[in-house]
Protein backbone atom coordinates (compact mmCIF):
# COMPACT_ATOMS: atom_id res chain seq x y z
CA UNK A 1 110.76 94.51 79.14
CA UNK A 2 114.16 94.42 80.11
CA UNK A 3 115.51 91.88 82.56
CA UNK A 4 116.06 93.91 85.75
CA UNK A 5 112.81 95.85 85.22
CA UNK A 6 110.89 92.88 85.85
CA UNK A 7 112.68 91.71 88.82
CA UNK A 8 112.24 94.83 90.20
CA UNK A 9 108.21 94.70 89.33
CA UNK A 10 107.93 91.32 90.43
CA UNK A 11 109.68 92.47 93.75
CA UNK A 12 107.07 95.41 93.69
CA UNK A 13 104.10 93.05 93.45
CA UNK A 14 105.31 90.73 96.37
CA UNK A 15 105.94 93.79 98.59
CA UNK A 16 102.37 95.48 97.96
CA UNK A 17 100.66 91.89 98.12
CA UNK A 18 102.89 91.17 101.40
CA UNK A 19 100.89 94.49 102.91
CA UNK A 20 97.45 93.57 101.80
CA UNK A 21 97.41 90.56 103.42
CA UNK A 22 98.46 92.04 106.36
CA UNK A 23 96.07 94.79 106.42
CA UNK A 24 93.10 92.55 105.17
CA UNK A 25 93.50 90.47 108.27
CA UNK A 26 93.67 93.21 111.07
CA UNK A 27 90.61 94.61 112.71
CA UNK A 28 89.54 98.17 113.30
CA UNK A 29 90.39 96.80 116.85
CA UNK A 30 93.71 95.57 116.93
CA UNK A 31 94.06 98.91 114.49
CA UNK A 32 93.34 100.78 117.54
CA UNK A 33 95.07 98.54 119.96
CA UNK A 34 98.02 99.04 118.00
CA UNK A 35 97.70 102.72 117.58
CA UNK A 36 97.25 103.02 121.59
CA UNK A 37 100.57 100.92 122.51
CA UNK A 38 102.31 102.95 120.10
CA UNK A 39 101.08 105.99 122.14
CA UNK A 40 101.98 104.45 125.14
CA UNK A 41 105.76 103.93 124.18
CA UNK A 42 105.92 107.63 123.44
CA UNK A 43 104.97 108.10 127.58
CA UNK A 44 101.98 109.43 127.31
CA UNK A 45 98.55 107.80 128.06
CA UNK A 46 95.94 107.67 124.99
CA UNK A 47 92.10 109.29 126.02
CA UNK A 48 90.79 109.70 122.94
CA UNK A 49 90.33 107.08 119.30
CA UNK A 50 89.26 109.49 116.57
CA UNK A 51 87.09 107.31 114.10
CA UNK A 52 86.42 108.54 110.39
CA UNK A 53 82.99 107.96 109.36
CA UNK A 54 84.51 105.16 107.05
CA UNK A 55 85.42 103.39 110.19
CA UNK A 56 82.72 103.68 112.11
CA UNK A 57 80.35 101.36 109.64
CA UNK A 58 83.53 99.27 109.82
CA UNK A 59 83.64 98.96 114.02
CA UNK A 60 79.53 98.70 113.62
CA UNK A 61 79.68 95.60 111.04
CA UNK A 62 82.61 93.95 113.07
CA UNK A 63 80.41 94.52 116.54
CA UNK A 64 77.61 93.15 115.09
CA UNK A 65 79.32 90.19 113.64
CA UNK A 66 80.44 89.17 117.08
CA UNK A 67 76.77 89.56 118.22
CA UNK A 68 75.48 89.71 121.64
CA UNK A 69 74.34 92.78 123.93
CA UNK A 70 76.03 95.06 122.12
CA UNK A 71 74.69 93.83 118.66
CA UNK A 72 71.30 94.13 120.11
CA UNK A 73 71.79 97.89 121.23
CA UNK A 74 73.42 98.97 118.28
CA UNK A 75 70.50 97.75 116.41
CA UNK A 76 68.22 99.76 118.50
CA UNK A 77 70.32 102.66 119.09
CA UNK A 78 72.61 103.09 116.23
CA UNK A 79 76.31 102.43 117.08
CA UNK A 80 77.26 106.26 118.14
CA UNK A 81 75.00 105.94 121.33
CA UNK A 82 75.57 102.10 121.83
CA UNK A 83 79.71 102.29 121.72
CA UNK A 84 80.97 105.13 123.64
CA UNK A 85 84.58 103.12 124.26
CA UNK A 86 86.40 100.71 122.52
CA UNK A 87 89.52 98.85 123.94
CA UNK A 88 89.38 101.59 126.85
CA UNK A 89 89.22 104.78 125.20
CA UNK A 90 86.64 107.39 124.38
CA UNK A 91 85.68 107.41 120.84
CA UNK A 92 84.94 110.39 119.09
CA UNK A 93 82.93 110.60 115.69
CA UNK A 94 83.50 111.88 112.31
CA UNK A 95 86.96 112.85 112.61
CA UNK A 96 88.66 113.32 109.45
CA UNK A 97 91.37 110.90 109.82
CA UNK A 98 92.23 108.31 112.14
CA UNK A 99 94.40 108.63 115.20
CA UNK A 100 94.66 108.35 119.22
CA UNK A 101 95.26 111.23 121.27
């Protein structure tokens, strides 16, 4: 391998390993949060959080990790009746991507 092809790999790894961390320690939360102020700077005021399926289990297991009231109703009621907002807005279900209107 020549020289400046593995600086530019090594360079490569740092950058995507750099990301993963970051990702691997955000929430679906502060994912949200963050989507919501960036809606805000554009002027407008976010309603909505449009949650894949994917993220749903994902809000569910990090709800029930906190435990509490709502741990207890989403074990009772499943996590689509028990959450109808998170972090102020409306969540709606099954949406094919992620996103805050």
């Amino acid at each position: 391998m020549a020289p400046h092809a593995r600086i530019l790999r090594a360079n490569c790894l740092t950058f995507t390993s750099q990301l993963m961390r970051y990702n691997a320690a955000m929430t679906l939360q502060d994912r949200i949060a963050a989507a919501a102020d960036k809606f805000r700077k554009t002027g407008e005021h976010p309603r909505q959080v449009h949650l894949t399926r994917t993220d749903a289990a994902q809000l569910q297991y990090e709800l029930m990790a906190e435990g509490g009231k709502v741990a207890q109703d989403i074990m009772l009621h499943g996590v689509q009746k028990a959450v109808q907002t998170v972090c102020g807005l409306q969540i709606v279900w099954g949406s094919r991507s992620f996103g805050v209107v």
